[in-house]
Protein backbone atom coordinates (compact mmCIF):
# COMPACT_ATOMS: atom_id res chain seq x y z
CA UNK A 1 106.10 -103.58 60.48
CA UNK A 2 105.18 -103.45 56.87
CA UNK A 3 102.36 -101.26 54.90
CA UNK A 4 101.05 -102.56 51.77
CA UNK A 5 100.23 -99.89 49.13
CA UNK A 6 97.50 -100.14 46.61
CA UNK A 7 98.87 -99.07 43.18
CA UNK A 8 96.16 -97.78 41.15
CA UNK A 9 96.73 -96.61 37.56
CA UNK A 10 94.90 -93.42 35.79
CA UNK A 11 93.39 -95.92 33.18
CA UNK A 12 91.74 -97.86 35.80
CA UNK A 13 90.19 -94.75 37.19
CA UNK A 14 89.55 -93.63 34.02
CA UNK A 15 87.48 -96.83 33.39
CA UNK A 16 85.95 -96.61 36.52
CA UNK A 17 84.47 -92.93 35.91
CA UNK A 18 82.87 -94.31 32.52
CA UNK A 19 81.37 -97.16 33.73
CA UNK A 20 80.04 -95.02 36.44
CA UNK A 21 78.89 -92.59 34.35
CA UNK A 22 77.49 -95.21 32.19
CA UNK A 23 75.06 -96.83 35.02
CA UNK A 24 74.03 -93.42 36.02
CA UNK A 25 72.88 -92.42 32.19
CA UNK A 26 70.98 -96.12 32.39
CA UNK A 27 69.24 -95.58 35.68
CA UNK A 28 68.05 -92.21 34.20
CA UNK A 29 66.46 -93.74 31.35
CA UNK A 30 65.34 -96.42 33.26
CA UNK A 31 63.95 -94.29 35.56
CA UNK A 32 62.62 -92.03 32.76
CA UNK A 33 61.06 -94.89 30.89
CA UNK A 34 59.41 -95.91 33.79
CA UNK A 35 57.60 -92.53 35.42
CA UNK A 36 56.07 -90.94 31.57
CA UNK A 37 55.90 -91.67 28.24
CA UNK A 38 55.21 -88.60 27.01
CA UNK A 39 57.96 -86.72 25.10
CA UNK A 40 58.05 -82.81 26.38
CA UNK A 41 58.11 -80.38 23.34
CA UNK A 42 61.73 -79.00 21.98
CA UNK A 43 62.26 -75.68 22.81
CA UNK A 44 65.57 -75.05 21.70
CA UNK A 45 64.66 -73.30 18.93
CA UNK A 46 62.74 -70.41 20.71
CA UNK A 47 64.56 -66.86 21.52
CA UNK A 48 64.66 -66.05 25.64
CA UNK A 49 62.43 -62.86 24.99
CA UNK A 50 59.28 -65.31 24.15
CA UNK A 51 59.36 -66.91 27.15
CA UNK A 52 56.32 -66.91 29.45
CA UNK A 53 58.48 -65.15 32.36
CA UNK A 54 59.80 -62.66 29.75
CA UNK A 55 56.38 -61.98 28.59
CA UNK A 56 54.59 -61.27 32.28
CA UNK A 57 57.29 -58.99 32.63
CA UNK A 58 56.68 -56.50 29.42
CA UNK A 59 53.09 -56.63 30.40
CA UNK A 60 54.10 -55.32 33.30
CA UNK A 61 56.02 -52.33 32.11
CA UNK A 62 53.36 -51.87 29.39
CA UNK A 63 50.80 -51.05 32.30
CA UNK A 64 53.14 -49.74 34.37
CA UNK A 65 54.14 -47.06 31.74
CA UNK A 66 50.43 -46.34 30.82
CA UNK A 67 49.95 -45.69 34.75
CA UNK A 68 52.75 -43.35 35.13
CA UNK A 69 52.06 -41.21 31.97
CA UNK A 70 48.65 -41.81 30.31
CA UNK A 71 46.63 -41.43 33.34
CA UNK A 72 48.24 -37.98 34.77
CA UNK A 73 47.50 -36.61 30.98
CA UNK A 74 44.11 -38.38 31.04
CA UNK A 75 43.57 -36.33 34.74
CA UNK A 76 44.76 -33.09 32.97
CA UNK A 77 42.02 -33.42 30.08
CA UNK A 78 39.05 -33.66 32.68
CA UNK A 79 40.40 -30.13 33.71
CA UNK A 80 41.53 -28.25 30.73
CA UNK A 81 38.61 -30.02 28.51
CA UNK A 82 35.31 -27.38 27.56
CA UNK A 83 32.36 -27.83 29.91
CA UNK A 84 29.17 -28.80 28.34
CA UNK A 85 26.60 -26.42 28.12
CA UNK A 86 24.13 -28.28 30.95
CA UNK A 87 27.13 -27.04 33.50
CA UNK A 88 27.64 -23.96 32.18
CA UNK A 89 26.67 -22.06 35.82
CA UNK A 90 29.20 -23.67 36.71
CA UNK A 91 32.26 -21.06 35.55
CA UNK A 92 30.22 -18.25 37.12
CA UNK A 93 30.47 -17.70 41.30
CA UNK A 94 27.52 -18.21 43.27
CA UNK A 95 24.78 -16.17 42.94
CA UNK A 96 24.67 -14.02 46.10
CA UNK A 97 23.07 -15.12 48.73
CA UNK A 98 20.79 -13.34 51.70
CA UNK A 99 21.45 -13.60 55.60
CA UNK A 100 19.94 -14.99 57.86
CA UNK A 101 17.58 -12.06 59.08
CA UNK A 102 16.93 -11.59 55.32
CA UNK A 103 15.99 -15.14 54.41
CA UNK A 104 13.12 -14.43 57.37
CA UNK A 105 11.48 -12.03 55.55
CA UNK A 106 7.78 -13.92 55.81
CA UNK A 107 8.27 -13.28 59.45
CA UNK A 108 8.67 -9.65 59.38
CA UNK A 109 5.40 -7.84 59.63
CA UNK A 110 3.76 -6.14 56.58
CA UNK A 111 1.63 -3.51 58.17
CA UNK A 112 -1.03 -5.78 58.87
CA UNK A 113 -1.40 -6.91 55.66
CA UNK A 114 -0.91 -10.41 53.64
CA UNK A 115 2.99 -10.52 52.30
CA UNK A 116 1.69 -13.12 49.74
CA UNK A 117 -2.32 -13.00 48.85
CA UNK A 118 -4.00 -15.84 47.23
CA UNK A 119 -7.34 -16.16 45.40
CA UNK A 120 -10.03 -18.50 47.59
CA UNK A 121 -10.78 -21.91 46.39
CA UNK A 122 -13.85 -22.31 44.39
CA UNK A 123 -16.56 -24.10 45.63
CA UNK A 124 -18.66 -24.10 42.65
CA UNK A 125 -18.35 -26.75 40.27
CA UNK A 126 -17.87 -23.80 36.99
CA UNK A 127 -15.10 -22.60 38.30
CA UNK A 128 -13.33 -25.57 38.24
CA UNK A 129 -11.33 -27.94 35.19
CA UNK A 130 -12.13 -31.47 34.45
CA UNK A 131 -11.05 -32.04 31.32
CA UNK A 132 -7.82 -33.42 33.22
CA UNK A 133 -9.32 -36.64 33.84
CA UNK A 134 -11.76 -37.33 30.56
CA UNK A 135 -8.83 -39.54 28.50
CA UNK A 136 -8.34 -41.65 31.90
CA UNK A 137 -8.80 -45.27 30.30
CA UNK A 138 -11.80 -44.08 28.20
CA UNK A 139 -13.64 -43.07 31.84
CA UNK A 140 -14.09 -39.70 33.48
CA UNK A 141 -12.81 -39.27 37.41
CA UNK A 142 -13.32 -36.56 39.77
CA UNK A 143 -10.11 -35.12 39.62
CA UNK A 144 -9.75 -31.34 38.61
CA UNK A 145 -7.73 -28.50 38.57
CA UNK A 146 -8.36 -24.56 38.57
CA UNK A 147 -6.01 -21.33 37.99
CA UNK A 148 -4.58 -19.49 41.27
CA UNK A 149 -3.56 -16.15 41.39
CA UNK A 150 -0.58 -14.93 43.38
CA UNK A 151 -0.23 -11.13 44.53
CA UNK A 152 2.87 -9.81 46.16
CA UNK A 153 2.85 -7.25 48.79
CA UNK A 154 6.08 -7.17 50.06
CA UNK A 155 8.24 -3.12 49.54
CA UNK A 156 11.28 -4.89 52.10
CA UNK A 157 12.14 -6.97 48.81
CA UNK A 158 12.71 -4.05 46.79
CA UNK A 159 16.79 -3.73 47.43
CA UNK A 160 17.39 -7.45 48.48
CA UNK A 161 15.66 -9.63 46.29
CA UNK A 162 16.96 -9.92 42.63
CA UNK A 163 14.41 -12.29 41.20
CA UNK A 164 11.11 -13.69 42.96
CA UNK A 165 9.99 -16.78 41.86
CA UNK A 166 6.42 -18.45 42.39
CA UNK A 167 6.13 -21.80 44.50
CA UNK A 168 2.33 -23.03 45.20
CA UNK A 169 2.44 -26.22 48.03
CA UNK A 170 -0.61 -27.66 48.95
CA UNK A 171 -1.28 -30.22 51.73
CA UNK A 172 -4.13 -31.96 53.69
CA UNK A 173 -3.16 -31.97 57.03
CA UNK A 174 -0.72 -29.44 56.95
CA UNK A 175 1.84 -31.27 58.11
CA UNK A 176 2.94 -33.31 54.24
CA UNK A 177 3.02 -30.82 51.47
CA UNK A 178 3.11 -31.45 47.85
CA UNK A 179 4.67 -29.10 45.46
CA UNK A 180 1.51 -28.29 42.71
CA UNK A 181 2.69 -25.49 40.44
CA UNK A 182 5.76 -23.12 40.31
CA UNK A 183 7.22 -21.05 37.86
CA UNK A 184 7.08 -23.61 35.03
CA UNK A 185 3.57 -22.84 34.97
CA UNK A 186 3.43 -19.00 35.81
CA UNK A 187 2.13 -16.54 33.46
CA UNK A 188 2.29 -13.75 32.18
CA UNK A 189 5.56 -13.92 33.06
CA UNK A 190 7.94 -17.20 35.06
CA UNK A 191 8.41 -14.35 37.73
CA UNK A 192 7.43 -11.13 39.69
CA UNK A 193 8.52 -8.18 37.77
CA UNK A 194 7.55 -5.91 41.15
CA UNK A 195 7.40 -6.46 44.94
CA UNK A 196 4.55 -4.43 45.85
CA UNK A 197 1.23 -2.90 45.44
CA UNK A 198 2.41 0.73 44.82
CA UNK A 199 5.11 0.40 42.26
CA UNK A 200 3.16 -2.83 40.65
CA UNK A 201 0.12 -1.01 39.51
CA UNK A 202 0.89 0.64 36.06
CA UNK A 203 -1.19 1.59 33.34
CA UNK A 204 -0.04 1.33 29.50
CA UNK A 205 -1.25 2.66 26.54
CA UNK A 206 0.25 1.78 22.32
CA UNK A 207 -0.27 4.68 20.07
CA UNK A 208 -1.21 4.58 16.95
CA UNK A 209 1.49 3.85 14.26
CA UNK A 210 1.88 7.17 12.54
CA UNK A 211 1.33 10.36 13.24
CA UNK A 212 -0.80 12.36 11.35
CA UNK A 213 0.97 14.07 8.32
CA UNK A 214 0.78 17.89 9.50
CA UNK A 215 2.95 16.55 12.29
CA UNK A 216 5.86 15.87 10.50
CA UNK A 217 7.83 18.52 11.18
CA UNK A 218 8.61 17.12 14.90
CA UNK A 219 10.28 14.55 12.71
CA UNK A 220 13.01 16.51 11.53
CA UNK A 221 13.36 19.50 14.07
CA UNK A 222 14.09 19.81 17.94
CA UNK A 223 11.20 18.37 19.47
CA UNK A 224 9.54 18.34 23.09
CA UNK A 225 7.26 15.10 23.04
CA UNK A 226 4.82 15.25 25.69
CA UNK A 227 2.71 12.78 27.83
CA UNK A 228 -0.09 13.89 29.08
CA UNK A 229 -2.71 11.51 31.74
CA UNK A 230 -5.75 12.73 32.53
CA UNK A 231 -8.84 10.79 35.38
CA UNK A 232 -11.61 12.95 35.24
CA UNK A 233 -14.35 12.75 32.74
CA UNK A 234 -15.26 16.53 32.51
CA UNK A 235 -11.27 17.36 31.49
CA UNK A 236 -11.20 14.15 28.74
CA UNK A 237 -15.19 15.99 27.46
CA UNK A 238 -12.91 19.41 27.43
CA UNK A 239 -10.38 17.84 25.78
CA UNK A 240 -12.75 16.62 22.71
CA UNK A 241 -14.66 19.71 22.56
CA UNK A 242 -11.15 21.30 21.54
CA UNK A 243 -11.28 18.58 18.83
CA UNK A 244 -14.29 19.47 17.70
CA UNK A 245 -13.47 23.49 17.55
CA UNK A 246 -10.59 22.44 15.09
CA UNK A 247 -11.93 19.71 12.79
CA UNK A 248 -10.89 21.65 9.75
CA UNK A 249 -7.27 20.88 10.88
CA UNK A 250 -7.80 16.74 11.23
CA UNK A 251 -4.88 16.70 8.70
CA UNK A 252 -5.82 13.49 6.89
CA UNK A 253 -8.69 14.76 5.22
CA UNK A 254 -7.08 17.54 3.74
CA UNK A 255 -4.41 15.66 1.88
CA UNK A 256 -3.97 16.97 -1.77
CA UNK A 257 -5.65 20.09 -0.75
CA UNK A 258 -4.42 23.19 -1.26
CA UNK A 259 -5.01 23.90 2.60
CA UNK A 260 -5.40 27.85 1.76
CA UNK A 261 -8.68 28.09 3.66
CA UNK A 262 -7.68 26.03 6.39
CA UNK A 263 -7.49 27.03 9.60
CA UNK A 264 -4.32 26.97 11.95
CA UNK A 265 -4.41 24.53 14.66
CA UNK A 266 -3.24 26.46 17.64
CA UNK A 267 -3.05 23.65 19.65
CA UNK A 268 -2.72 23.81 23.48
CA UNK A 269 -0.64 26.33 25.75
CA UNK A 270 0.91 25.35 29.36
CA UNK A 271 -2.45 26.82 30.71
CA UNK A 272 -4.30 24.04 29.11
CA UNK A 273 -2.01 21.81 29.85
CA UNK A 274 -2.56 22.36 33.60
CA UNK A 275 -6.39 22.29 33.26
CA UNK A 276 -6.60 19.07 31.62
CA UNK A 277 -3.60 16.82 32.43
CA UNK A 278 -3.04 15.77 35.86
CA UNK A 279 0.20 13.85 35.32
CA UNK A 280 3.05 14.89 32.61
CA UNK A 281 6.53 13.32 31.13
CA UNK A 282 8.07 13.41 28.56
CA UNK A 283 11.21 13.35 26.14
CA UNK A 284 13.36 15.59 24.08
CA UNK A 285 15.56 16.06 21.62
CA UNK A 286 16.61 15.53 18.43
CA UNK A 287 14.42 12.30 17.09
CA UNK A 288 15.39 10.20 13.83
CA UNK A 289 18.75 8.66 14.99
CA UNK A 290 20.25 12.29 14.74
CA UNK A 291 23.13 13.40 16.63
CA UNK A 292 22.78 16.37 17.64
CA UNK A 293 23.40 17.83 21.41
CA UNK A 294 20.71 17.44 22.98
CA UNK A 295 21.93 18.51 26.51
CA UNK A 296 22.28 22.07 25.63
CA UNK A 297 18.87 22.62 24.99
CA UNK A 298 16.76 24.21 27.52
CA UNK A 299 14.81 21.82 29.97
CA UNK A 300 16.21 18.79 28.38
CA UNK A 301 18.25 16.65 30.71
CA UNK A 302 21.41 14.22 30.49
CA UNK A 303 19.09 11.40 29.82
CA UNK A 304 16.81 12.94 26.95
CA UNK A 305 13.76 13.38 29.18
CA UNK A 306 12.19 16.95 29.86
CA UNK A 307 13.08 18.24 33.57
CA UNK A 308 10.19 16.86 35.81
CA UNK A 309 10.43 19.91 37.81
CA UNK A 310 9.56 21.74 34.88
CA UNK A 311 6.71 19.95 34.05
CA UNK A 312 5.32 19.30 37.72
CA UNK A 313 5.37 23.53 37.88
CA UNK A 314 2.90 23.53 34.83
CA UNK A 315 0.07 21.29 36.77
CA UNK A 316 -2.69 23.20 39.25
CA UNK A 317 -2.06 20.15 41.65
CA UNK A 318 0.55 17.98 42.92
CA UNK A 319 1.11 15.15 39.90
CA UNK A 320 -0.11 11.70 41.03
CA UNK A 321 2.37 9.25 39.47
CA UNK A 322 4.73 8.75 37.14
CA UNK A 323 4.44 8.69 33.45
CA UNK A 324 7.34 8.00 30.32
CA UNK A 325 7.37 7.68 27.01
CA UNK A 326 9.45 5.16 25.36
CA UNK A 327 9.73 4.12 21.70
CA UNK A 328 8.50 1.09 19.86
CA UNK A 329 11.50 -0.80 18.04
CA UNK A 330 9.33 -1.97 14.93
CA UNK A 331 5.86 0.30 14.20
CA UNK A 332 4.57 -2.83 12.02
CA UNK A 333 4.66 -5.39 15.00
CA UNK A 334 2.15 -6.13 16.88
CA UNK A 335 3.52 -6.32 20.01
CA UNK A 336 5.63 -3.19 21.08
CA UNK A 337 9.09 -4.13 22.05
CA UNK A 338 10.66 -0.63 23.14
CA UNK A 339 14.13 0.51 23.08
CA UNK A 340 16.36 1.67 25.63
CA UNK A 341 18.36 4.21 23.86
CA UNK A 342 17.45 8.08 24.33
CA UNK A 343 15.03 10.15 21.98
CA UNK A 344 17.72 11.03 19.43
CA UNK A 345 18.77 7.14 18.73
CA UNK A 346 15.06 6.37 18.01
CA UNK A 347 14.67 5.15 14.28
CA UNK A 348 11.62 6.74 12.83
CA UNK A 349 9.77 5.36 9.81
CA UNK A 350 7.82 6.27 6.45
CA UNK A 351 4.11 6.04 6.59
CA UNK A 352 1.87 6.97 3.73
CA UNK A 353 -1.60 8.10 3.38
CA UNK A 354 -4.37 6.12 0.74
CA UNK A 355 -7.14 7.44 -1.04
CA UNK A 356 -10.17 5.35 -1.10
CA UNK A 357 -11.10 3.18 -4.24
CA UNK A 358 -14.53 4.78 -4.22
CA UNK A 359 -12.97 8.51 -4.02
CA UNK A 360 -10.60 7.63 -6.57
CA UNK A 361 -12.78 6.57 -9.28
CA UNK A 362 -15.26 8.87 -8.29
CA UNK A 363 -12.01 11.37 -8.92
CA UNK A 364 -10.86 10.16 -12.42
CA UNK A 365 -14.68 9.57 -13.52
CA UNK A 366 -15.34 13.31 -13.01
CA UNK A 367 -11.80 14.07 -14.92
CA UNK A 368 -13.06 11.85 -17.90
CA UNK A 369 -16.45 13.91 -18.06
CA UNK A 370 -15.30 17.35 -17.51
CA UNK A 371 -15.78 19.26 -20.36
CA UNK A 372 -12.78 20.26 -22.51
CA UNK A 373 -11.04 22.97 -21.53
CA UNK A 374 -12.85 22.98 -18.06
CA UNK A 375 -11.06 21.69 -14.73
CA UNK A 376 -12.93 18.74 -13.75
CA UNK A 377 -16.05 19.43 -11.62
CA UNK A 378 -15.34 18.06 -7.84
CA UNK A 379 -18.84 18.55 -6.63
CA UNK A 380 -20.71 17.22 -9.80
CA UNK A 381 -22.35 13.78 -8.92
CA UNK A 382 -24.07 11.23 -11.59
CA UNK A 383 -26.42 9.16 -10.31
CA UNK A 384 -27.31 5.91 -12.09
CA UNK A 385 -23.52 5.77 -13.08
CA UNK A 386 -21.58 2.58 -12.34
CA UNK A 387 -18.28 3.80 -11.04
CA UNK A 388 -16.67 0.88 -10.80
CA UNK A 389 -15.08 0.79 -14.29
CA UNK A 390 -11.82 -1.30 -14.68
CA UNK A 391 -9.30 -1.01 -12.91
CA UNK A 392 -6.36 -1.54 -15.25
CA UNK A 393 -7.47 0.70 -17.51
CA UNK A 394 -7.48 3.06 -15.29
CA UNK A 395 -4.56 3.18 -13.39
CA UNK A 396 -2.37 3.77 -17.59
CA UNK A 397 -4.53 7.14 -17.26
CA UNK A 398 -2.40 9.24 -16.10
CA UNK A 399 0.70 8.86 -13.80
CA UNK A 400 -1.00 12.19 -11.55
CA UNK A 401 -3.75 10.40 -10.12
CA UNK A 402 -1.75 7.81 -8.12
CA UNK A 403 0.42 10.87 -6.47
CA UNK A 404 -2.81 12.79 -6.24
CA UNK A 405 -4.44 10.01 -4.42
CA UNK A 406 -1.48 8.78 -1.87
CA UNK A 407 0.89 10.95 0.30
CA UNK A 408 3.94 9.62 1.91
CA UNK A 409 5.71 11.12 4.75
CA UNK A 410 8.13 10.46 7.82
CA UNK A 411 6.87 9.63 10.50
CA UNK A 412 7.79 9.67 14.15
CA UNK A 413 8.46 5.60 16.13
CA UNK A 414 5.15 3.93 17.94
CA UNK A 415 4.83 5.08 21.43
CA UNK A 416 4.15 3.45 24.86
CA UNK A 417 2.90 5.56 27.46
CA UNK A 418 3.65 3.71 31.07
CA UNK A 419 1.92 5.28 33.89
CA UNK A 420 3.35 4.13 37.22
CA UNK A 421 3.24 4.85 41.15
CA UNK A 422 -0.78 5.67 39.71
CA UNK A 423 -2.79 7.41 42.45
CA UNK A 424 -6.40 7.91 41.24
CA UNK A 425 -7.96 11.20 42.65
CA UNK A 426 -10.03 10.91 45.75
CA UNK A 427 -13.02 11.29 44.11
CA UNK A 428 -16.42 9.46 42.98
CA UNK A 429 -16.95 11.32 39.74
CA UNK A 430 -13.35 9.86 37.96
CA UNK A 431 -12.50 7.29 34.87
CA UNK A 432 -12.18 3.77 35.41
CA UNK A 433 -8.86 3.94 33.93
CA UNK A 434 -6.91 7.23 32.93
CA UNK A 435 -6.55 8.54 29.61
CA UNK A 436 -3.27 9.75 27.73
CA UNK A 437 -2.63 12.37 24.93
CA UNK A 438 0.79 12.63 23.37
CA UNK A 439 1.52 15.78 22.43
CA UNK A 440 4.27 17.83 20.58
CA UNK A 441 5.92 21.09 20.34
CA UNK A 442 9.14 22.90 19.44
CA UNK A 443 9.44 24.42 22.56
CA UNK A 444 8.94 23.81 26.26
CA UNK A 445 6.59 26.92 26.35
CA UNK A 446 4.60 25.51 23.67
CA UNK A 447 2.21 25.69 21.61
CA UNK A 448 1.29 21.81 22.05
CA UNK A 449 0.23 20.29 18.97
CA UNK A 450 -1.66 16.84 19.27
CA UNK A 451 0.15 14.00 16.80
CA UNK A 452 -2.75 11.74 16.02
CA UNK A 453 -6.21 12.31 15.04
CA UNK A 454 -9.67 9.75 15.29
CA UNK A 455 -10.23 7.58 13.19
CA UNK A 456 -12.89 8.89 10.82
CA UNK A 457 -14.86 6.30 8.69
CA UNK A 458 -16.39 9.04 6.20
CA UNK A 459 -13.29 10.34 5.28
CA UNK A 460 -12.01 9.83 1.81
CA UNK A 461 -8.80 8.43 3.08
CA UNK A 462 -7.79 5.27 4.85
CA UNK A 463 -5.68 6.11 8.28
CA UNK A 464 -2.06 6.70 8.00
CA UNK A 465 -0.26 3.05 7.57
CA UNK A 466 3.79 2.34 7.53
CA UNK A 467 5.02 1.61 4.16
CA UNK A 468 5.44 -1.89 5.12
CA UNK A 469 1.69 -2.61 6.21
CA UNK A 470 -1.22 -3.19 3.73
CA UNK A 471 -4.02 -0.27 4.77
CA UNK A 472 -6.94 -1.49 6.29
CA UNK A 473 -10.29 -0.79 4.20
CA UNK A 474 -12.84 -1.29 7.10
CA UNK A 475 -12.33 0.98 9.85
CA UNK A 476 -14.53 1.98 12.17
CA UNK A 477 -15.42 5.33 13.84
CA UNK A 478 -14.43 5.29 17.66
CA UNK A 479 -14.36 7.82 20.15
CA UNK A 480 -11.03 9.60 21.38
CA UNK A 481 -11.57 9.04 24.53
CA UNK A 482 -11.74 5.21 24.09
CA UNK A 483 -8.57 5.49 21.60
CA UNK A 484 -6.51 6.92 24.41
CA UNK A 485 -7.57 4.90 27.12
CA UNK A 486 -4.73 3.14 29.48
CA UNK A 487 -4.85 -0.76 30.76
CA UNK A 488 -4.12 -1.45 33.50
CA UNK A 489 -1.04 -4.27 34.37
CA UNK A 490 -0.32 -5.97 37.61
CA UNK A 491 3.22 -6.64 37.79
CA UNK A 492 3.29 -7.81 41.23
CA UNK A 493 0.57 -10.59 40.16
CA UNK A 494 1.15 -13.99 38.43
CA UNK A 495 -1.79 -17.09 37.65
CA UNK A 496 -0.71 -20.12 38.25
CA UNK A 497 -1.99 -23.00 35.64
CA UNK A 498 -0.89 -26.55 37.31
């Protein structure tokens, strides 16, 4: 049996493999030729890093990175990064706040009377504001408004409430209420200063700005500064007829006087104190930022206030109320901001006393026509003489007139006598409002020396003025008793403006 054996050479297969080969590349271009005729772009030239897949992948990292580290440093920046000022309760705990049985407090009774007490509503067309509505499209409306007045009653507040606030609600069927007014439009004040009746009621008084220039000395020595309140009408008519028994000692109209026949003030003694003051307080010390000890003196306390023991032994009766003395900050304001420090840290300031234009060239007319060799004749008048003269000429006179015709001295702060916990006497025949005299003395057993004096319109020289204040040229003659009267202020009582 015989097998037959195909012989097949390498350059046959060799041949084969090309020719293959060379109908596959034609069927591809065929193929090619056939399916698009568009020529794809050459992108040989372009590195692998600019590659679409390349490029999705660096954004990727880019974000990925800016997650992991820009955002937890972003997060640490709202933290560490200043508060505005809107937020700034914000750093500070929570105000404290009451319990439960406290926030009740409406519900707690009040010895029958109101907690909260609220004017009526007015019925009468006067009482009432329209002006509201007059700009409404060029056409006046009905609407209206009017002022209520809030007084609280409420002593259980005292050591749990810090601040009291006014909110007015007002409804029409009591069951939907409607906020109308609340602190924003409060006054005097956004809030109540007191909680009840008793320690709201207090009466104030401003001195005058100087004292009068014979008081001086209490300026620059120890000094016992004394408040003293008085209701009844027969003890403030006692108190003026000792006035009147020493108006040679006014001190104001004797300035530039010799002063030789002048008679001493002897001013009041602790007996006179008890017959016509009712209520005392007062300070001590050293005034005129000095530093001196002040403790070691004799009926002085830690705080720079006379011993109320002291001074409630002096009275005939037990004292009704409370009265202090505290200092005005600036004498030439008009409103009286007082300090807080004690009587030896008060600043005291210069005052000075004016002559009058007319007494003054009355004055240097009767020097001009004295005769030579004569002192000039005080009491000599010339009627039918113009004394007006000129001015400018005048005042190149002589250098002696304008120290003969103004004093200057130190003077002790502005005062503000607060009476509280008031209790008027039970009696018909009293003031409508209590009067105060501020008095002085170097000791605590007196003499008491008054330190202002009424305003007198005849006399030849204006009132005492700070350095700092023109003088006033009109003034007009009013009674002690009316000088030294007290308001009262309510400062458990707001009005409400919505």
């Amino acid at each position: 049996m015989s097998r037959d054996y195909a012989t097949v050479s390498p350059t046959d297969a060799d041949h084969d493999t090309d020719e293959s080969g060379t109908d596959q590349m034609a069927s591809d271009e065929h193929s090619s030729s056939t399916g698009s005729r568009v020529k794809g772009p050459d992108t040989h030239w372009m590195p692998v890093c600019c590659t679409a897949a390349c490029i999705c992948h660096l954004c990727y990292i880019f974000f990925f990175l800016a997650y992991v580290v820009i955002f937890p440093l972003w997060c640490k920046w709202l933290l560490t990064a200043p508060m505005p000022f809107t937020y700034w309760g914000q750093e500070y705990p929570d105000f404290p706040r009451m319990t439960l049985l406290q926030s009740q407090t409406a519900q707690i009774p009040n010895n029958n009377q109101p907690q909260i007490e609220i004017s009526p509503i007015p019925t009468t067309r006067t009482s009432c504001n329209y002006s509201c509505s007059r700009d409404l499209h060029g056409y006046g409306t009905s609407e209206m408004n009017f002022e209520v007045s809030m007084r609280l009653n409420k002593p259980d507040l005292a050591g749990s409430a810090h601040s009291i606030y006014p909110v007015l609600l007002a409804s029409e069927d009591f069951e939907h209420w409607m906020l109308v007014a609340d602190r924003r439009d409060s006054s005097p004040t956004v809030f109540f200063d007191q909680v009840s009746d008793v320690s709201g009621r207090a009466y104030t008084s401003v001195q005058d700005r100087c004292i009068k220039p014979k008081a001086n000395s209490f300026s620059r020595e120890k000094t016992f500064i004394l408040a003293c309140v008085s209701w009844k009408p027969e003890k403030a008519k006692a108190e003026d007829e000792d006035e009147d028994e020493d108006d040679d000692m006014t001190g104001v109209d004797e300035v530039g006087d010799d002063g030789e026949d002048e008679e001493e003030d002897k001013g009041w003694t602790n007996e006179d104190l008890a017959e016509h003051c009712q209520v005392l307080g007062g300070v001590c010390g050293w005034p005129c930022n000095s530093d001196m000890p002040f403790m070691s003196i004799p009926g002085c306390t830690a705080s720079g206030r006379i011993d109320q023991a002291t001074l409630d032994a002096m009275l005939s009766e037990t004292p009704r109320g409370n009265v202090t003395i505290e200092a005005c900050s600036n004498a030439a304001s008009e409103e009286c901001v007082t300090s807080v420090e004690p009587m030896t840290q008060w600043k005291c300031h210069n005052c000075v006393v004016r002559e009058r234009d007319e007494r003054r060239r009355l004055r240097r007319l009767r020097r001009r026509l004295a005769p030579a060799g004569l002192p000039s004749l005080p009491g000599a008048t010339l009627p039918g003489m113009d004394l007006g003269g000129d001015d400018d000429e005048e005042e190149d006179e002589d250098e002696d007139d304008d120290e003969e015709g103004e004093v200057q001295y130190r003077s002790l702060p502005r005062f503000l006598a607060k009476y509280t916990n008031a209790k008027p006497p039970k009696d018909l025949d009293i003031l409508s409002s209590p009067r105060v005299h501020i008095l002085a003395s170097h000791s605590i057993e007196g003499p008491w020396q008054k330190l202002y004096d009424p305003i007198d319109p005849e006399s030849d020289y204006l009132p005492p003025t700070p350095v700092s204040m023109p003088a006033a040229q009109d003034t007009y003659k009013v009674s002690e008793e009316e000088v030294r009267s007290m308001t009262l202020e309510a400062s458990n009582k707001l009005t409400l403006s919505p």
